[in-house]
PDB file of N, CA and C in Angstrom:
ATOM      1  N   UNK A   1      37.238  74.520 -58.677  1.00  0.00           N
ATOM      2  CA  UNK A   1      37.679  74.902 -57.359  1.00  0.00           C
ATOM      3  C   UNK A   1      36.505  74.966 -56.386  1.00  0.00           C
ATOM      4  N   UNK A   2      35.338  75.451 -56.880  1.00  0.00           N
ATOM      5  CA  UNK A   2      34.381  75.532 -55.947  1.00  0.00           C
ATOM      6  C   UNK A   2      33.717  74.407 -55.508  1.00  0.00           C
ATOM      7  N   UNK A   3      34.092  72.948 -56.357  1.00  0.00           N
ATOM      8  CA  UNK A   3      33.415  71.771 -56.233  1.00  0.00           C
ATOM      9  C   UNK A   3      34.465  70.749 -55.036  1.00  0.00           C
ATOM     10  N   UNK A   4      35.552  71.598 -55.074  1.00  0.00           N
ATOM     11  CA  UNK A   4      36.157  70.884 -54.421  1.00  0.00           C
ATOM     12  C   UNK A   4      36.213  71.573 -52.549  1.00  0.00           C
ATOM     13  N   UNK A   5      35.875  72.747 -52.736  1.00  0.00           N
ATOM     14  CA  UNK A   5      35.575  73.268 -50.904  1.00  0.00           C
ATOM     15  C   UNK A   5      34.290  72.706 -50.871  1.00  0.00           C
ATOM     16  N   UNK A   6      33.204  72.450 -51.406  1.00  0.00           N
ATOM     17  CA  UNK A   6      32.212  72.034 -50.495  1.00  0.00           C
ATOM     18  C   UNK A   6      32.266  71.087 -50.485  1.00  0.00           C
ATOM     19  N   UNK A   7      33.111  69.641 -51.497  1.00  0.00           N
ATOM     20  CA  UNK A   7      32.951  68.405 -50.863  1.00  0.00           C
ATOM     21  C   UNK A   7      34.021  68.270 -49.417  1.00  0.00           C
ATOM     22  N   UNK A   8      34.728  69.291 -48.852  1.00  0.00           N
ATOM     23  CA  UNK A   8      35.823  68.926 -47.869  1.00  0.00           C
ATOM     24  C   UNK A   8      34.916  70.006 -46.177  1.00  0.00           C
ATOM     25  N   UNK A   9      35.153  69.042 -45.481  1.00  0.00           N
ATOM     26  CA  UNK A   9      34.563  69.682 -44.004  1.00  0.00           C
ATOM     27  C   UNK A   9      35.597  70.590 -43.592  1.00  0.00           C
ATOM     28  N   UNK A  10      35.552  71.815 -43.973  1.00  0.00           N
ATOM     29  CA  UNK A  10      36.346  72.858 -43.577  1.00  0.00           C
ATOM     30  C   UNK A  10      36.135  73.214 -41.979  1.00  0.00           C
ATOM     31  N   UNK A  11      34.679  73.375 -41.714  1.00  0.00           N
ATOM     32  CA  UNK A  11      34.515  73.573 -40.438  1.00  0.00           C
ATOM     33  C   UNK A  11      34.085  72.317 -39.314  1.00  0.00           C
ATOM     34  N   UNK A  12      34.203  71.257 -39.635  1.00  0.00           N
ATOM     35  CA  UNK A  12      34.596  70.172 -38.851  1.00  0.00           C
ATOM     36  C   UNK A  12      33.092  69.342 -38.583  1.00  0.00           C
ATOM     37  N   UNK A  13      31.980  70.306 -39.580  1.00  0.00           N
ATOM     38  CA  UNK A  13      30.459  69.432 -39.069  1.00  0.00           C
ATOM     39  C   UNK A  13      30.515  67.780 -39.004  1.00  0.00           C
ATOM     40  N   UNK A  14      31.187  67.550 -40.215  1.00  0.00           N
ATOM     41  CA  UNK A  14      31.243  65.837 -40.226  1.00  0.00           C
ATOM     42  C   UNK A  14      31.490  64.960 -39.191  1.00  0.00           C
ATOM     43  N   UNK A  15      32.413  65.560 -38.201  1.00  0.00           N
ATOM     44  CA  UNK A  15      33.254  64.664 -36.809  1.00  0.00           C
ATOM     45  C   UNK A  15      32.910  65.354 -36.024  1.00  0.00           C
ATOM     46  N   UNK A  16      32.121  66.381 -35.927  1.00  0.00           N
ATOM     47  CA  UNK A  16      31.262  66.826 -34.579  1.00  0.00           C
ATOM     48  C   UNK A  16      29.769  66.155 -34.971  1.00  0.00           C
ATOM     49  N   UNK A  17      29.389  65.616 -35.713  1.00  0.00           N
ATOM     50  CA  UNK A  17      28.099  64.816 -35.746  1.00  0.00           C
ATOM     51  C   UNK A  17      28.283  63.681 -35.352  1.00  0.00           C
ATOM     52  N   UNK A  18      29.172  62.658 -35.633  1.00  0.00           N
ATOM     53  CA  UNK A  18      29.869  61.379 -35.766  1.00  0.00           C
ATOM     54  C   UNK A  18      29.938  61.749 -33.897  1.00  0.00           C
ATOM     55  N   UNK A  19      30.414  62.497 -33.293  1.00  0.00           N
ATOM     56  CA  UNK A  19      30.852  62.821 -31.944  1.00  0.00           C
ATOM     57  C   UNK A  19      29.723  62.598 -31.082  1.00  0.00           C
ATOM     58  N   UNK A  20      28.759  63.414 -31.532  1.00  0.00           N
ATOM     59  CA  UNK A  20      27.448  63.547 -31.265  1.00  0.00           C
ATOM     60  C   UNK A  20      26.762  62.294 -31.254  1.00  0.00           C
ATOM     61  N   UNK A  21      26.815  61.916 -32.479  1.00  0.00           N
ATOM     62  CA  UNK A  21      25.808  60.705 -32.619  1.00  0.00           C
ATOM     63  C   UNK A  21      26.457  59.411 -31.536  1.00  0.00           C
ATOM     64  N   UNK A  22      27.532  59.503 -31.078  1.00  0.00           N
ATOM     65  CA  UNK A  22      28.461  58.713 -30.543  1.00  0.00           C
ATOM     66  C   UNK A  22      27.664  58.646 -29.067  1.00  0.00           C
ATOM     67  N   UNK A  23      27.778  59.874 -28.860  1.00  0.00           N
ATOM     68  CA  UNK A  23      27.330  60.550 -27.176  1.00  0.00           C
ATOM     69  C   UNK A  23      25.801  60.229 -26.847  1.00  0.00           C
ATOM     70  N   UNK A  24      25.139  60.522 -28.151  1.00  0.00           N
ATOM     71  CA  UNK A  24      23.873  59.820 -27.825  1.00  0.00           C
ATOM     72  C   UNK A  24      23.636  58.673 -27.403  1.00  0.00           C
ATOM     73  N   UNK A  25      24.118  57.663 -28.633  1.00  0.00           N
ATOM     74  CA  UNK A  25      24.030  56.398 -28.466  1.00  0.00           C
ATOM     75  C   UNK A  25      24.610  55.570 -27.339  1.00  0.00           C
ATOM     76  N   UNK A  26      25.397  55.786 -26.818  1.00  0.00           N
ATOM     77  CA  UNK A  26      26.191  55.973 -25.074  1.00  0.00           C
ATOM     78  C   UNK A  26      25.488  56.038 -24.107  1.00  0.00           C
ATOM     79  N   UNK A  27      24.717  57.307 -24.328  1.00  0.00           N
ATOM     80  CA  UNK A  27      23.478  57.573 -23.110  1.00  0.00           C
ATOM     81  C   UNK A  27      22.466  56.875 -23.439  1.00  0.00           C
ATOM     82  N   UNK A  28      22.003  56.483 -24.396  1.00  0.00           N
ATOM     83  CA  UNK A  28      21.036  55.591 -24.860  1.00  0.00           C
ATOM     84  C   UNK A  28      20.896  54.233 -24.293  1.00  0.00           C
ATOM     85  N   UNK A  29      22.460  53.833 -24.718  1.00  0.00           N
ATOM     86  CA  UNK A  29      22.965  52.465 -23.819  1.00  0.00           C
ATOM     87  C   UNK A  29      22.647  52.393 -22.243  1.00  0.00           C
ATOM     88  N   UNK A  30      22.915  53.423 -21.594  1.00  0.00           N
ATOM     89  CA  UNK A  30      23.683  53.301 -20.686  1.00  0.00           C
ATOM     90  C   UNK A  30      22.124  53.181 -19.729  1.00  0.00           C
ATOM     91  N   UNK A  31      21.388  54.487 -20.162  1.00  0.00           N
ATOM     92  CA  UNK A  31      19.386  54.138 -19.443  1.00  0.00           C
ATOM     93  C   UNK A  31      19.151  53.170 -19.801  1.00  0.00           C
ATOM     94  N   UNK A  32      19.132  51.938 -20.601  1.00  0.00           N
ATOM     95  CA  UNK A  32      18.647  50.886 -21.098  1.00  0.00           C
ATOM     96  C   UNK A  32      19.865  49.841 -20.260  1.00  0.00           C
ATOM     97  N   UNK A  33      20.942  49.777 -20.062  1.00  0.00           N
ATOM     98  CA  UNK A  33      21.499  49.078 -19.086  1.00  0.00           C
ATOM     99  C   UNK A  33      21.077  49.012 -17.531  1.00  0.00           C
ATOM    100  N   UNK A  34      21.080  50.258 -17.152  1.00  0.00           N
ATOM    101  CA  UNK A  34      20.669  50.262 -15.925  1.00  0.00           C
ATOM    102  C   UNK A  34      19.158  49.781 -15.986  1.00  0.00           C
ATOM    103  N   UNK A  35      18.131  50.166 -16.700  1.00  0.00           N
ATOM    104  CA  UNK A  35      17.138  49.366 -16.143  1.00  0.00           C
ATOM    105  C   UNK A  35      16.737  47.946 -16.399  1.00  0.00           C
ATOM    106  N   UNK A  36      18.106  47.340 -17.143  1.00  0.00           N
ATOM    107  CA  UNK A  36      17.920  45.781 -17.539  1.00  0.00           C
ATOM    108  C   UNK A  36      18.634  45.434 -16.333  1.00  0.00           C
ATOM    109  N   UNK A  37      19.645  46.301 -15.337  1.00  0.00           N
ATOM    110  CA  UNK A  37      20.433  45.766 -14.512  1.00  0.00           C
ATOM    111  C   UNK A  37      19.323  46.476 -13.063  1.00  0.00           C
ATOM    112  N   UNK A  38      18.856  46.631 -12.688  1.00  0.00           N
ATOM    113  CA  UNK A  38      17.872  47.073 -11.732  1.00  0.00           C
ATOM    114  C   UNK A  38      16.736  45.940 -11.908  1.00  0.00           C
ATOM    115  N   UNK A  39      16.186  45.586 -13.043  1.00  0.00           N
ATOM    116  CA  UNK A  39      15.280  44.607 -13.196  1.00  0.00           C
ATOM    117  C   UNK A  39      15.940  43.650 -12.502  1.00  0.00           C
ATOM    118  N   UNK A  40      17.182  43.189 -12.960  1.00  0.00           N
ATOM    119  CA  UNK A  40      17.705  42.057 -12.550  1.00  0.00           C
ATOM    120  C   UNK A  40      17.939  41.850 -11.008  1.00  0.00           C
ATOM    121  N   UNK A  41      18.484  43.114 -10.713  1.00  0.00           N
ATOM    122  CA  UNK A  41      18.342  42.652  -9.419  1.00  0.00           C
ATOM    123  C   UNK A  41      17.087  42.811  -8.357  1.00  0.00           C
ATOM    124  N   UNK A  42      15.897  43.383  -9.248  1.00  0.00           N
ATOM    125  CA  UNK A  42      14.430  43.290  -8.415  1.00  0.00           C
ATOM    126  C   UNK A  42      14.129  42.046  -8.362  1.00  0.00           C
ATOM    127  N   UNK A  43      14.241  41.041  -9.376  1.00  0.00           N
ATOM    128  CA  UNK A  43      14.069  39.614  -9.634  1.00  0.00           C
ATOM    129  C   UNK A  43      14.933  38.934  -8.570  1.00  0.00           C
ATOM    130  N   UNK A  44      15.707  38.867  -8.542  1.00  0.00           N
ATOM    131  CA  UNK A  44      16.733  38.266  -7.197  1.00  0.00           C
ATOM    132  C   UNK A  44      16.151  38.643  -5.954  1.00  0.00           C
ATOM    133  N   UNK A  45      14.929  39.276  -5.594  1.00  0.00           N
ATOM    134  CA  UNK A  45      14.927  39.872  -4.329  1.00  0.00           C
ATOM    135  C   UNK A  45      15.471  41.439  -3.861  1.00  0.00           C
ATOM    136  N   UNK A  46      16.047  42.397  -4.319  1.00  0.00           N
ATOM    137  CA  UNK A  46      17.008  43.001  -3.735  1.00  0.00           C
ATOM    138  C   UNK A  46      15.253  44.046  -3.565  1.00  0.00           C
ATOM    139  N   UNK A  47      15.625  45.107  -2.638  1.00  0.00           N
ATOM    140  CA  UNK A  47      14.521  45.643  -1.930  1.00  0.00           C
ATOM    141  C   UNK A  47      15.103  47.377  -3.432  1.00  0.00           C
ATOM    142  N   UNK A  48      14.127  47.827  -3.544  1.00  0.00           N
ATOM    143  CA  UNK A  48      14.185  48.878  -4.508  1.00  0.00           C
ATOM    144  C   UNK A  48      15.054  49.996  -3.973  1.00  0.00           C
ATOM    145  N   UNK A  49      14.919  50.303  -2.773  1.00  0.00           N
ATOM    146  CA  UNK A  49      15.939  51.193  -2.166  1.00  0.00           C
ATOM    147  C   UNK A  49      17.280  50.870  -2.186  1.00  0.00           C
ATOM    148  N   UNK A  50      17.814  49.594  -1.746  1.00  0.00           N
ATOM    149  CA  UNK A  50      18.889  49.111  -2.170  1.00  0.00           C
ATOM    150  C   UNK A  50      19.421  49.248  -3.299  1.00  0.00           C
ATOM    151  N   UNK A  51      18.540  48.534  -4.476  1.00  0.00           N
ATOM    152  CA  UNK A  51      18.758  48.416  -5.879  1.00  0.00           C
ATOM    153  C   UNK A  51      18.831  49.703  -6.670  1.00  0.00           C
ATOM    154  N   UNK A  52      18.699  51.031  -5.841  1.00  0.00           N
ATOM    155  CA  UNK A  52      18.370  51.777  -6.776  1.00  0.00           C
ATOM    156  C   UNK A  52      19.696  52.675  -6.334  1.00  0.00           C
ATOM    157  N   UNK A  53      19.813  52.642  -4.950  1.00  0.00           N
ATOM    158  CA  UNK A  53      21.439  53.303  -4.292  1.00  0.00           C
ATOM    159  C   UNK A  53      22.382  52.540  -5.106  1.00  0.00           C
ATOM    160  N   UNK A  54      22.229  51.424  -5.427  1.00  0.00           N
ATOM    161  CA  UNK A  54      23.685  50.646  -5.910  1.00  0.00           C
ATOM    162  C   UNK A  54      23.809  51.222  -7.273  1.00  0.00           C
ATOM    163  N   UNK A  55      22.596  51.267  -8.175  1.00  0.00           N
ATOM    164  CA  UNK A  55      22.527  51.756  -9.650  1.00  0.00           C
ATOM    165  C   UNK A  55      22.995  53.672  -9.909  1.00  0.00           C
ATOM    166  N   UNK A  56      22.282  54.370  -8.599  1.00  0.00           N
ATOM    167  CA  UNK A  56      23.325  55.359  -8.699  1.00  0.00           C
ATOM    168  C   UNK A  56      24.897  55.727  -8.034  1.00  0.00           C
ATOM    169  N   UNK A  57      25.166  54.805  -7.071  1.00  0.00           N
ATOM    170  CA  UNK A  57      26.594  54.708  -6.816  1.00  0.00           C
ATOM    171  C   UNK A  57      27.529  54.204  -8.096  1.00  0.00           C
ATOM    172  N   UNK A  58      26.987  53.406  -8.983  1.00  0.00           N
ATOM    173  CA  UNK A  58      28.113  52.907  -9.895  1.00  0.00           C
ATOM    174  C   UNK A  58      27.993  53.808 -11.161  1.00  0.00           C
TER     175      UNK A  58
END
């Protein structure tokens, strides 16, 4: 009996990590998008003030 409560997530750590690790990797994405998408548009010309209002409007 006792082998069988600690292999089961009674208090839910397993899918609040999985949640977590989710949320990270999201925000992770998301700084690494914007500055591949800000590069891109410094390369086109766009003036940094521009490029940088558009990256926090969206």
């Amino acid at each position: 009996m006792l082998e069988n409560s600690l292999s089961e997530d009674t208090a839910g750590y397993d899918r609040f990590m999985t949640l977590y690790a989710r949320k990270i990797a999201g925000g992770v994405s998301a700084i690494v998008g914007s500055v591949a998408l800000w590069s891109f548009l410094s390369a086109l010309g766009l003036s940094e003030m521009l490029g940088t209002a558009l990256l926090l409007w969206s």
